[in-house]
PDB file of N, CA and C in Angstrom:
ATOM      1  N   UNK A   1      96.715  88.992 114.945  1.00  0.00           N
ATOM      2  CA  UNK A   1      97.509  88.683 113.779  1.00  0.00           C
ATOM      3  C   UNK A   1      98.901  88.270 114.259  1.00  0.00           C
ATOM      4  N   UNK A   2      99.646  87.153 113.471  1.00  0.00           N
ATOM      5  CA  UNK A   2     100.908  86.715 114.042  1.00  0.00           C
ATOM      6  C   UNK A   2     101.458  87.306 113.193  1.00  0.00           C
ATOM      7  N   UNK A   3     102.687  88.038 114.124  1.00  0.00           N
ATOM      8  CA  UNK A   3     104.129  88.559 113.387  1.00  0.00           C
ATOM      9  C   UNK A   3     105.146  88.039 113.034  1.00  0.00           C
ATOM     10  N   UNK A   4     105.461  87.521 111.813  1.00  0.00           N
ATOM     11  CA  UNK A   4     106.834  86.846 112.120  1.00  0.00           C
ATOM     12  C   UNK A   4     107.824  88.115 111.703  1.00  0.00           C
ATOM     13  N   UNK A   5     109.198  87.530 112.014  1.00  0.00           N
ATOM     14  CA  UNK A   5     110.252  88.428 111.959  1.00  0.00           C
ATOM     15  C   UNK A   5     110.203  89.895 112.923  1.00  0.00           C
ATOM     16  N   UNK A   6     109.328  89.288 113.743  1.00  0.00           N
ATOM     17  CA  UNK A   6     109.560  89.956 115.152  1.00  0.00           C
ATOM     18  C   UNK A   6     110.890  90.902 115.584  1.00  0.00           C
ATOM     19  N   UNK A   7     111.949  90.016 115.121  1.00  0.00           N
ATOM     20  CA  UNK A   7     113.289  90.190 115.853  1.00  0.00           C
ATOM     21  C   UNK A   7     113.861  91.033 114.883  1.00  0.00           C
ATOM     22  N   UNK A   8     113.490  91.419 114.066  1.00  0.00           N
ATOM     23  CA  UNK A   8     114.230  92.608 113.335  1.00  0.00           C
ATOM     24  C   UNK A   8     113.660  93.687 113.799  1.00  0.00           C
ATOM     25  N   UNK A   9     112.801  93.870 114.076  1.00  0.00           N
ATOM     26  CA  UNK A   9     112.004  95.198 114.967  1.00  0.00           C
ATOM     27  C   UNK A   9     113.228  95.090 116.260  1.00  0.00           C
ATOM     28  N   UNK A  10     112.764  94.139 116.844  1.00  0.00           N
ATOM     29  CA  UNK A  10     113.651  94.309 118.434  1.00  0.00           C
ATOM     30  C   UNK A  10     114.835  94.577 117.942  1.00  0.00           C
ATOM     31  N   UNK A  11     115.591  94.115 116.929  1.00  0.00           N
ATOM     32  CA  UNK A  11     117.226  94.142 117.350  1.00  0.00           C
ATOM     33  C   UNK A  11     117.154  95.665 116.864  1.00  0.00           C
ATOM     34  N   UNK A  12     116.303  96.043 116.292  1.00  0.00           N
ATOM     35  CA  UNK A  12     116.353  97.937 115.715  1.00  0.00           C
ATOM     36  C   UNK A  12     116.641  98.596 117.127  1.00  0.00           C
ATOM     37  N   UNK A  13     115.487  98.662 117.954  1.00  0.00           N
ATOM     38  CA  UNK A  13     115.309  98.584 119.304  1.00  0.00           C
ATOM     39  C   UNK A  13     116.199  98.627 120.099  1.00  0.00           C
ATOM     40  N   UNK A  14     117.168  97.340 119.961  1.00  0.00           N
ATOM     41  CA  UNK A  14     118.143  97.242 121.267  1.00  0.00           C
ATOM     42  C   UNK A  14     119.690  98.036 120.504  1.00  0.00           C
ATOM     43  N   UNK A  15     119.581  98.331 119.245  1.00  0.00           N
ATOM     44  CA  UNK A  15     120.957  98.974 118.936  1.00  0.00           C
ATOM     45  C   UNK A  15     120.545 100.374 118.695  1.00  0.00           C
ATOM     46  N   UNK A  16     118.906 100.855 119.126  1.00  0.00           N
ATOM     47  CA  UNK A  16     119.315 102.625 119.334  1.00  0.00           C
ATOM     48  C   UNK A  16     118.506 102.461 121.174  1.00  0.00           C
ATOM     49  N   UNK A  17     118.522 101.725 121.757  1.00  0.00           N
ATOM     50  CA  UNK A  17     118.500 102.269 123.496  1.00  0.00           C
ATOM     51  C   UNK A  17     118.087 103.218 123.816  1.00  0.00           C
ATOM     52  N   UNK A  18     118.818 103.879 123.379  1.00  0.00           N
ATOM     53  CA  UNK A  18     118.621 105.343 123.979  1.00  0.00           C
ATOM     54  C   UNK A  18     117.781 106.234 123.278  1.00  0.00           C
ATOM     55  N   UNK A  19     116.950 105.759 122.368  1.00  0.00           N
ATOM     56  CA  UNK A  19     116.272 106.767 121.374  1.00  0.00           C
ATOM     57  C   UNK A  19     114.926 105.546 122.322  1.00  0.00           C
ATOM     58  N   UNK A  20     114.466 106.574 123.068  1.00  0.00           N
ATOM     59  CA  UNK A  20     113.005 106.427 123.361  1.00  0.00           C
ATOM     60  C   UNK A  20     112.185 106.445 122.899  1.00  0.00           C
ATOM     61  N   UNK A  21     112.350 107.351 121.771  1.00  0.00           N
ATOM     62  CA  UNK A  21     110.652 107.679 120.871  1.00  0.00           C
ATOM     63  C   UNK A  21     110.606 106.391 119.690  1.00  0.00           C
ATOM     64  N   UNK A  22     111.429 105.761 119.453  1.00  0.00           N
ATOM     65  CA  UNK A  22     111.786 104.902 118.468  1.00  0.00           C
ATOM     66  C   UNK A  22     111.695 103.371 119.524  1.00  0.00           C
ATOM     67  N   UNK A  23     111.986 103.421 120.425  1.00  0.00           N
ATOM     68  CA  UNK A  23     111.387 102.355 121.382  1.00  0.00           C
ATOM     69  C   UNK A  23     109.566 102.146 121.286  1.00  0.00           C
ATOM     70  N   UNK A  24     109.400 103.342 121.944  1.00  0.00           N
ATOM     71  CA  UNK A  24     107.485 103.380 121.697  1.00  0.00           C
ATOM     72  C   UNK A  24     107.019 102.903 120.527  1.00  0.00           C
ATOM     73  N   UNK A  25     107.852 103.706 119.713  1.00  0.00           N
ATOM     74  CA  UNK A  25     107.060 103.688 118.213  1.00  0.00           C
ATOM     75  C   UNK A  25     107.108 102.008 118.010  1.00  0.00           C
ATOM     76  N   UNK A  26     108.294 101.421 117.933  1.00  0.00           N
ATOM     77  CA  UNK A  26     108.520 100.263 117.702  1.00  0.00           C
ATOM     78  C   UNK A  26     107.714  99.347 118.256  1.00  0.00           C
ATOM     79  N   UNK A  27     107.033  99.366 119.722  1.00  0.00           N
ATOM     80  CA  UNK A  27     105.866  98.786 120.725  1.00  0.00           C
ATOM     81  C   UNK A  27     105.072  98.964 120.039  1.00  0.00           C
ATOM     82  N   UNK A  28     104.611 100.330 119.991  1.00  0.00           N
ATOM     83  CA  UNK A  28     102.839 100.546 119.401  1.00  0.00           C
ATOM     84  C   UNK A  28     102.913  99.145 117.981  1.00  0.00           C
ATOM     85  N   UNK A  29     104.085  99.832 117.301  1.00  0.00           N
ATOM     86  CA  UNK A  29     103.744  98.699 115.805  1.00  0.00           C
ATOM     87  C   UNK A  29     103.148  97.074 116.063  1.00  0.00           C
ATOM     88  N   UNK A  30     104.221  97.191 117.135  1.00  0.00           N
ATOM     89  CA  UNK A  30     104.166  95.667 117.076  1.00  0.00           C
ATOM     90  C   UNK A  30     102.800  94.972 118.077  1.00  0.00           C
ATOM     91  N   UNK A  31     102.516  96.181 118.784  1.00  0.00           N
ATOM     92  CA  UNK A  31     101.165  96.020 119.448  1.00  0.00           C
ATOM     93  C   UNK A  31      99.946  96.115 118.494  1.00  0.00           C
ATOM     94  N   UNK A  32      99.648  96.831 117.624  1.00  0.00           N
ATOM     95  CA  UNK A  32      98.929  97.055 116.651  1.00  0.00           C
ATOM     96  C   UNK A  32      98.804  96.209 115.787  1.00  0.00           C
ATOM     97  N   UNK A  33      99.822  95.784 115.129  1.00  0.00           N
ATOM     98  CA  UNK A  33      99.855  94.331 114.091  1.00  0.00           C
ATOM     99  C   UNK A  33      99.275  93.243 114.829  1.00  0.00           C
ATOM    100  N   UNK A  34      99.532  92.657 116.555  1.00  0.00           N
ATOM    101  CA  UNK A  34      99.618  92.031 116.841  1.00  0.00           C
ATOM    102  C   UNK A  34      98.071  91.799 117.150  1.00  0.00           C
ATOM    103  N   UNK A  35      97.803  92.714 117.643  1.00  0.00           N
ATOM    104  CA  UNK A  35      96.049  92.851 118.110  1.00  0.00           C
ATOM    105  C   UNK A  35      95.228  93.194 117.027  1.00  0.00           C
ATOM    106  N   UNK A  36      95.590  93.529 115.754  1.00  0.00           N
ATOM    107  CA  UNK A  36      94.936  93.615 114.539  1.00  0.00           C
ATOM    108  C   UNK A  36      93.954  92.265 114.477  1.00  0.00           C
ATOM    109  N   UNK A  37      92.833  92.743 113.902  1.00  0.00           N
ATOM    110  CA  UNK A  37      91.795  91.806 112.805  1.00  0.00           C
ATOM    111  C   UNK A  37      91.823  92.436 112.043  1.00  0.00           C
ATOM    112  N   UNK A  38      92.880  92.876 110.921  1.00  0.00           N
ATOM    113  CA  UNK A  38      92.264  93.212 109.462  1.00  0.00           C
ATOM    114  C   UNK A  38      92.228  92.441 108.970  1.00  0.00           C
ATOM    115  N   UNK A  39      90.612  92.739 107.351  1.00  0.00           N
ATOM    116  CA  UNK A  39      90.411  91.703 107.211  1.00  0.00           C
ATOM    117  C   UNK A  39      90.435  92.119 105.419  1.00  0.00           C
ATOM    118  N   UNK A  40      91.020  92.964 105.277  1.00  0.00           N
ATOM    119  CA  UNK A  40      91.145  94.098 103.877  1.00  0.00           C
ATOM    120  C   UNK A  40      91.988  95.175 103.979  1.00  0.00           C
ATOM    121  N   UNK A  41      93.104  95.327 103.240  1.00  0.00           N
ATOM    122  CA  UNK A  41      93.502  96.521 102.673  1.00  0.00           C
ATOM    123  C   UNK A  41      93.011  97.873 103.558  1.00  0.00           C
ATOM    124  N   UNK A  42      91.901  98.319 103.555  1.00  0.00           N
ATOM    125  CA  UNK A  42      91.185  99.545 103.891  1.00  0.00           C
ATOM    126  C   UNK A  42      91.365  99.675 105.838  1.00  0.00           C
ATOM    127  N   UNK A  43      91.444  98.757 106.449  1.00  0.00           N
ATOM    128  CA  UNK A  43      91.345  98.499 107.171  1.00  0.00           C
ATOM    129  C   UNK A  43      92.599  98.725 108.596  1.00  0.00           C
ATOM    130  N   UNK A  44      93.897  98.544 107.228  1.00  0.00           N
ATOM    131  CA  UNK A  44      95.724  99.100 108.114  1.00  0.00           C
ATOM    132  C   UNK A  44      95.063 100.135 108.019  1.00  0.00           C
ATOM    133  N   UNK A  45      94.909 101.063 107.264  1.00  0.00           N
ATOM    134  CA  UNK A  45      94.719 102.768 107.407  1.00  0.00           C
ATOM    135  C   UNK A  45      93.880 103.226 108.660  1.00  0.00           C
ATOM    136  N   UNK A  46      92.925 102.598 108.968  1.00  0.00           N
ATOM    137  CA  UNK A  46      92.328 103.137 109.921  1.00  0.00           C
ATOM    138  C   UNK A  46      92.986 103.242 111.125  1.00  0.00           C
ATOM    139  N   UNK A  47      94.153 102.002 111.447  1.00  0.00           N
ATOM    140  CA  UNK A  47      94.468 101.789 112.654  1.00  0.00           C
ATOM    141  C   UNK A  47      95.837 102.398 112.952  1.00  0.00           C
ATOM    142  N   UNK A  48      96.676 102.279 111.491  1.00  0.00           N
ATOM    143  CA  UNK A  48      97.732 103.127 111.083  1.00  0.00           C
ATOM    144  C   UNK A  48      97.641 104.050 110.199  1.00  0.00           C
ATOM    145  N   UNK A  49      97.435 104.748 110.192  1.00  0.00           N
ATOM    146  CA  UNK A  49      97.336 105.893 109.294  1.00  0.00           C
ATOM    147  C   UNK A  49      99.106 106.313 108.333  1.00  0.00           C
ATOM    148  N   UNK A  50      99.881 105.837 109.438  1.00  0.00           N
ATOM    149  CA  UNK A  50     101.598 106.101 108.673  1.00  0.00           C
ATOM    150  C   UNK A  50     101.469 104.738 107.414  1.00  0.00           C
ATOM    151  N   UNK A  51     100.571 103.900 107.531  1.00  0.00           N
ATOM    152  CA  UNK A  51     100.522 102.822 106.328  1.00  0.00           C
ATOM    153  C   UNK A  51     100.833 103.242 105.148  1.00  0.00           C
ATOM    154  N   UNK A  52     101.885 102.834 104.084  1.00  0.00           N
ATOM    155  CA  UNK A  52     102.243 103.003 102.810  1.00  0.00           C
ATOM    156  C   UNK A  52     101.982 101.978 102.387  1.00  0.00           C
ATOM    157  N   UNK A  53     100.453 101.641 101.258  1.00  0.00           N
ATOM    158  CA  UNK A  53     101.102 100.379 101.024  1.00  0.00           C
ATOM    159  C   UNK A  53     101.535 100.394  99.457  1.00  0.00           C
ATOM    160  N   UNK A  54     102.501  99.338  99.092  1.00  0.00           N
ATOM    161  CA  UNK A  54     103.312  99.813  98.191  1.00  0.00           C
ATOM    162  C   UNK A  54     103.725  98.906  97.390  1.00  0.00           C
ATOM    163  N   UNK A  55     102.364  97.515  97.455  1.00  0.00           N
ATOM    164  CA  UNK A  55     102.928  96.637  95.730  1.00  0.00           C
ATOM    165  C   UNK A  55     101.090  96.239  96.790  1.00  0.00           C
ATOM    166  N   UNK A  56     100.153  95.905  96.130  1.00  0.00           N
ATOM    167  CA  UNK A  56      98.969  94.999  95.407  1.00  0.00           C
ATOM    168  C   UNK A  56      99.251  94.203  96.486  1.00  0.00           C
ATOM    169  N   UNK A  57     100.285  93.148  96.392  1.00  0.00           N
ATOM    170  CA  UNK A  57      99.895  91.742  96.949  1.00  0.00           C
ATOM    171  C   UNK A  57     100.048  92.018  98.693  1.00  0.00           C
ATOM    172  N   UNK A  58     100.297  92.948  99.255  1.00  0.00           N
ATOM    173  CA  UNK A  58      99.923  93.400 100.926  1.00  0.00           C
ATOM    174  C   UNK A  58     100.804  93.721 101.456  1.00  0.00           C
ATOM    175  N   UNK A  59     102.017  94.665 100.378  1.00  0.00           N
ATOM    176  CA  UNK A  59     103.444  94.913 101.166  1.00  0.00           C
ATOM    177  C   UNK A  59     102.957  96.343 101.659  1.00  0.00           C
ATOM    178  N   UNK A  60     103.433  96.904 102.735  1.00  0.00           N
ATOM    179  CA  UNK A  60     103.167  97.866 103.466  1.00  0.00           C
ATOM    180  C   UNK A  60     104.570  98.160 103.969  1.00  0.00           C
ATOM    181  N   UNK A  61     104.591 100.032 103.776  1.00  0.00           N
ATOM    182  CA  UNK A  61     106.118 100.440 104.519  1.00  0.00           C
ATOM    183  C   UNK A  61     104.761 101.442 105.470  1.00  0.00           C
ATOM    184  N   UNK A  62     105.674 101.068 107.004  1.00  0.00           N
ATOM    185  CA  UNK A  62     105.467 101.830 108.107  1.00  0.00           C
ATOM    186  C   UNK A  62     106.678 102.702 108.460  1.00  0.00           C
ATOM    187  N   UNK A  63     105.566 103.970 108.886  1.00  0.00           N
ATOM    188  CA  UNK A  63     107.007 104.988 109.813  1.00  0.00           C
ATOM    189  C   UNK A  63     106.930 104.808 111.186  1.00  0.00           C
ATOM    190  N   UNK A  64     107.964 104.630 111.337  1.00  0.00           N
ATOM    191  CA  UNK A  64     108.097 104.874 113.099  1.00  0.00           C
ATOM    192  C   UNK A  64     109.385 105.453 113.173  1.00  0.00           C
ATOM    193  N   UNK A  65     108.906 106.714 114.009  1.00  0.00           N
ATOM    194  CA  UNK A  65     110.039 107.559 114.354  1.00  0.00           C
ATOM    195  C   UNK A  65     110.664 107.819 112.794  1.00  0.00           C
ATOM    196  N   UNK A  66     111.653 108.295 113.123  1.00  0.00           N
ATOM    197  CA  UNK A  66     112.798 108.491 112.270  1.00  0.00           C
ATOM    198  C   UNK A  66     112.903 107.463 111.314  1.00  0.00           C
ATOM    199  N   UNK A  67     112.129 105.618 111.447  1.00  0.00           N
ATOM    200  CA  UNK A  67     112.745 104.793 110.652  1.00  0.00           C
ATOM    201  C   UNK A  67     111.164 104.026 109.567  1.00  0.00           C
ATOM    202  N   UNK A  68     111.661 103.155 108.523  1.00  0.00           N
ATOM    203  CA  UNK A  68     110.875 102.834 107.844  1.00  0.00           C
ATOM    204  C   UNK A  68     110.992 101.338 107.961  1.00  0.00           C
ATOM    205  N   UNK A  69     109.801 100.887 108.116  1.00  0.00           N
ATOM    206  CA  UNK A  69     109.849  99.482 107.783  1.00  0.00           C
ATOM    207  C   UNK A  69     108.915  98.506 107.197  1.00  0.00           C
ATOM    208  N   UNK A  70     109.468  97.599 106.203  1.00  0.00           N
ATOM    209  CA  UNK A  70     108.785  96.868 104.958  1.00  0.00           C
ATOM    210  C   UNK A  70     107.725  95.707 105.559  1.00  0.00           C
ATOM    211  N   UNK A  71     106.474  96.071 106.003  1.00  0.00           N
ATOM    212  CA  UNK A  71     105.823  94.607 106.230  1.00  0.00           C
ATOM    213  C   UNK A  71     104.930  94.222 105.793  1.00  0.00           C
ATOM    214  N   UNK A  72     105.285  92.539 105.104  1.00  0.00           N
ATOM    215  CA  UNK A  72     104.403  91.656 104.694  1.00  0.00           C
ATOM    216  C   UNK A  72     102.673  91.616 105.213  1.00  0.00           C
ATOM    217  N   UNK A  73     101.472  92.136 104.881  1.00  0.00           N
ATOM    218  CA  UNK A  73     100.612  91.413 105.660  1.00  0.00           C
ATOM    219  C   UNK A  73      99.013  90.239 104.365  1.00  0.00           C
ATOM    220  N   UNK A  74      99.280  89.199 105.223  1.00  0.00           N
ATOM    221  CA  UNK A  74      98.245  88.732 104.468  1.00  0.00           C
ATOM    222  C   UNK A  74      97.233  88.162 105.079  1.00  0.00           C
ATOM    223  N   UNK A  75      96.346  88.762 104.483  1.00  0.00           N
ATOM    224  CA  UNK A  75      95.227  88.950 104.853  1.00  0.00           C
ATOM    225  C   UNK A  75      94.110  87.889 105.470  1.00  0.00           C
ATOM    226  N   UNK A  76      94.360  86.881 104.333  1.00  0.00           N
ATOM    227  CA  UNK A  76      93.053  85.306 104.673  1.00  0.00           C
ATOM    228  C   UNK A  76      93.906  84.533 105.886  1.00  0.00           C
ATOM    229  N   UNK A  77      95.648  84.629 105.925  1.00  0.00           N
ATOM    230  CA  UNK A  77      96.062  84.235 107.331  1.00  0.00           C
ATOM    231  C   UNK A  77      96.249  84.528 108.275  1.00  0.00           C
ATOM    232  N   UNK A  78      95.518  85.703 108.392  1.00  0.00           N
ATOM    233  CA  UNK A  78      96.198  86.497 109.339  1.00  0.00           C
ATOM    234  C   UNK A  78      97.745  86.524 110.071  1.00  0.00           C
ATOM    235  N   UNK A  79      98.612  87.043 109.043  1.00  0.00           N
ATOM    236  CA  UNK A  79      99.964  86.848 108.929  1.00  0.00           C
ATOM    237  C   UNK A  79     100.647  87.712 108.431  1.00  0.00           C
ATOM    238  N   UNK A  80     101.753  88.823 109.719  1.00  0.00           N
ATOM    239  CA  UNK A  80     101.744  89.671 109.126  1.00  0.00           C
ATOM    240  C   UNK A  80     103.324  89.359 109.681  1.00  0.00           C
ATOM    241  N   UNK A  81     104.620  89.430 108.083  1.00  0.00           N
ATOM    242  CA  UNK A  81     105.925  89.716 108.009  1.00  0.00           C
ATOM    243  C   UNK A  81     107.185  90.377 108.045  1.00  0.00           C
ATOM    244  N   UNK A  82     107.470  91.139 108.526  1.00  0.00           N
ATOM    245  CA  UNK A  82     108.889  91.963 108.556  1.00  0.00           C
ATOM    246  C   UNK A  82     109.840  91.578 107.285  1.00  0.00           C
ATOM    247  N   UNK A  83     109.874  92.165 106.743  1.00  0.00           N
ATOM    248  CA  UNK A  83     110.449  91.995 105.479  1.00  0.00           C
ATOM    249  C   UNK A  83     111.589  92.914 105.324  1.00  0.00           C
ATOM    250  N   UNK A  84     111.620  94.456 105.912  1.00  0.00           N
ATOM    251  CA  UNK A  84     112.761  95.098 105.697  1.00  0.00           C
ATOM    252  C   UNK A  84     112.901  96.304 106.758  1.00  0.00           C
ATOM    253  N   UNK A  85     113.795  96.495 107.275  1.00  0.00           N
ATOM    254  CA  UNK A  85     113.800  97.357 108.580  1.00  0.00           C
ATOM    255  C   UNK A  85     115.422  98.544 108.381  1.00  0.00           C
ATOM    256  N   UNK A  86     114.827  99.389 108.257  1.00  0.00           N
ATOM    257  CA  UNK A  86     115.681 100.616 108.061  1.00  0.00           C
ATOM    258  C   UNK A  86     115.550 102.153 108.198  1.00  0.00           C
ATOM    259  N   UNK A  87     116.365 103.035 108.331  1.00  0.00           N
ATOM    260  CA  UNK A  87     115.857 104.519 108.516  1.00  0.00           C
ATOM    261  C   UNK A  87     115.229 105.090 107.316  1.00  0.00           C
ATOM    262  N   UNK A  88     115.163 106.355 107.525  1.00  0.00           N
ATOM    263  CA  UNK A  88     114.963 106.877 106.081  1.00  0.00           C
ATOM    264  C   UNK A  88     115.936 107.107 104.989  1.00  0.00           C
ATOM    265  N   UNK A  89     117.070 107.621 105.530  1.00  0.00           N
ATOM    266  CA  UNK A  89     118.239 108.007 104.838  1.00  0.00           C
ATOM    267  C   UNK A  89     118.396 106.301 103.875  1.00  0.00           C
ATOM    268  N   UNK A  90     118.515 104.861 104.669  1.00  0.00           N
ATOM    269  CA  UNK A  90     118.418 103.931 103.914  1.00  0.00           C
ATOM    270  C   UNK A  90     117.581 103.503 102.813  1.00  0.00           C
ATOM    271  N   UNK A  91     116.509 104.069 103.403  1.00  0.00           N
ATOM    272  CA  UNK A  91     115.006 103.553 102.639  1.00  0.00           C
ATOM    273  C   UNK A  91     115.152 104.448 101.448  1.00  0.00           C
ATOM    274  N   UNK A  92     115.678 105.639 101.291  1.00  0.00           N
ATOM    275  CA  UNK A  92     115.657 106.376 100.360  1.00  0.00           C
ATOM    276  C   UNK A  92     117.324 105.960  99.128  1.00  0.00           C
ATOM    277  N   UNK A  93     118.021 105.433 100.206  1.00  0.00           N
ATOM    278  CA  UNK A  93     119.371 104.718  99.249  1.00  0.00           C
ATOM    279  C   UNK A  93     118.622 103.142  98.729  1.00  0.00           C
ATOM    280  N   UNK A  94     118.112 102.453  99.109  1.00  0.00           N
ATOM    281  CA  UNK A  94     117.822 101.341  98.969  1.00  0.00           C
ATOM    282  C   UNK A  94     116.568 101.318  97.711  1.00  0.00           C
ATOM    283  N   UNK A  95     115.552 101.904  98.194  1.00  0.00           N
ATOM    284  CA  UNK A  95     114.265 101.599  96.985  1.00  0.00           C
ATOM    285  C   UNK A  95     114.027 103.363  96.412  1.00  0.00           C
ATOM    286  N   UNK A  96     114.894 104.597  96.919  1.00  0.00           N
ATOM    287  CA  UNK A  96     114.607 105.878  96.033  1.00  0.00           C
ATOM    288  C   UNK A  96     113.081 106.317  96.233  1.00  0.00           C
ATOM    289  N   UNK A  97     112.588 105.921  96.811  1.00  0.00           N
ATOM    290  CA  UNK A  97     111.226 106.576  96.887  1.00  0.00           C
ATOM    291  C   UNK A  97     110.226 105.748  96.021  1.00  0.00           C
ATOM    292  N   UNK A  98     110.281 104.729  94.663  1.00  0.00           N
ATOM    293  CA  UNK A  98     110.079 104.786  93.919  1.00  0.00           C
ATOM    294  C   UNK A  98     109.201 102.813  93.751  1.00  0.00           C
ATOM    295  N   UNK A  99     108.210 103.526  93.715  1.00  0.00           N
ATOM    296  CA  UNK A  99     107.297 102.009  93.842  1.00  0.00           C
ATOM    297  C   UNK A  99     107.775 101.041  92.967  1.00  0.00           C
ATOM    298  N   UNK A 100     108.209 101.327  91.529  1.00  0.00           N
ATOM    299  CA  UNK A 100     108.732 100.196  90.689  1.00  0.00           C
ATOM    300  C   UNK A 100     110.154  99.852  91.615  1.00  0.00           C
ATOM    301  N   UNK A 101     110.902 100.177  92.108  1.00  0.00           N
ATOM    302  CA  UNK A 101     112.218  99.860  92.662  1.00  0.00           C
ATOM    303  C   UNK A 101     111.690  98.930  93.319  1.00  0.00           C
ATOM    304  N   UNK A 102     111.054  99.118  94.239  1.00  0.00           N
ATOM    305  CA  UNK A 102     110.516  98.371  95.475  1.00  0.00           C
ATOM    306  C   UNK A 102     109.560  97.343  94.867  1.00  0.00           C
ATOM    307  N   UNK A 103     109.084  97.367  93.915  1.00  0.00           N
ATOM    308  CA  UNK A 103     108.612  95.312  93.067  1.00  0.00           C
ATOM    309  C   UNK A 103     109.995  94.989  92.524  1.00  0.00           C
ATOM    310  N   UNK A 104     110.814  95.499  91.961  1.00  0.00           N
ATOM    311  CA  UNK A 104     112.004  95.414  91.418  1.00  0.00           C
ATOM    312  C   UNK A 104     112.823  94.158  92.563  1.00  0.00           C
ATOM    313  N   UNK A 105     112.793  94.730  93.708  1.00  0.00           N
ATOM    314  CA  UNK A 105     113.132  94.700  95.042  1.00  0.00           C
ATOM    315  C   UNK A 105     112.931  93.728  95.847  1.00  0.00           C
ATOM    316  N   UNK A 106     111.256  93.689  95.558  1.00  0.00           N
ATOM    317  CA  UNK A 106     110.803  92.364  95.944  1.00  0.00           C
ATOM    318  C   UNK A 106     110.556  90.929  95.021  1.00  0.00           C
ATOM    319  N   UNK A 107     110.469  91.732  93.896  1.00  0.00           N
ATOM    320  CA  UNK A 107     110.483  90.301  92.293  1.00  0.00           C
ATOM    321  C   UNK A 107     112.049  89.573  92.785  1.00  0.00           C
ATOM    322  N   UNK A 108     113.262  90.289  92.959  1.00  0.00           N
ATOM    323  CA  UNK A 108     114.666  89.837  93.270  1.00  0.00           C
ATOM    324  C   UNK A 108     114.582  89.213  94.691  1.00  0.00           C
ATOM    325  N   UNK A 109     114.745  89.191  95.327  1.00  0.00           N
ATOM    326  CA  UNK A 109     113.882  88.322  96.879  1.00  0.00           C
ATOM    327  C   UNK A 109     112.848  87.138  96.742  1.00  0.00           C
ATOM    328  N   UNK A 110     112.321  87.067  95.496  1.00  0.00           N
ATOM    329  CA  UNK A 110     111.388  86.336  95.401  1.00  0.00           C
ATOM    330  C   UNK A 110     109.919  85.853  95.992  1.00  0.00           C
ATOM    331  N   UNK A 111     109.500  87.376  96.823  1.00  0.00           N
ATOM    332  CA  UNK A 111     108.875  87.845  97.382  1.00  0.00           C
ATOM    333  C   UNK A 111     107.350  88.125  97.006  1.00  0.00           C
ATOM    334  N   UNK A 112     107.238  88.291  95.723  1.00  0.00           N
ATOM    335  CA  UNK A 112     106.068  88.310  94.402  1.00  0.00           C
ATOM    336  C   UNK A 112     106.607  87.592  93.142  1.00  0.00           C
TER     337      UNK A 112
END
């Protein structure tokens, strides 16, 4: 599966250095998306189990480490997006926990 927005993962990456476990975590993701064939919904869970997914049309929040991040995946292109990259403390100022926020969120982005 191709990732775009790659580089918001890395630049997470290169501005905590020193947080190792958030380095890995950040690899595995991007190793996992990358070597993915999903070909359905049912299918992130098996391989990620931290999978949230969290609007219908294939938005998914992942944990890694300490942080959360918003990714696009669709399915018939095998094409999977970075859409939003943040900790928790953000993720919880930004969308509240709260699935309508987060279509709210993405209807304003123009995203759905």
């Amino acid at each position: 599966m191709d990732l775009l927005g790659k580089n918001k993962l890395l630049k997470l990456k290169r501005k905590n250095q020193g947080n190792i476990k958030l380095s890995v975590a950040i690899d595995k993701l991007i190793s996992d998306i990358e070597n993915a064939d999903w070909k359905k919904p049912e299918d992130v869970k098996k391989i990620r189990p931290d999978a949230d997914c969290v609007h219908s049309d294939g938005f998914y929040f992942f944990d890694i480490h300490i942080h959360r991040t918003m990714i696009l995946l669709v399915f018939e292109e095998h094409e999977a997006t970075v859409i939003w990259v943040g900790s928790h403390d953000e993720y919880d100022r930004v969308f509240k926990g709260n699935k309508r926020i987060i279509e709210k969120w993405l209807w304003n982005r123009q995203l759905i």
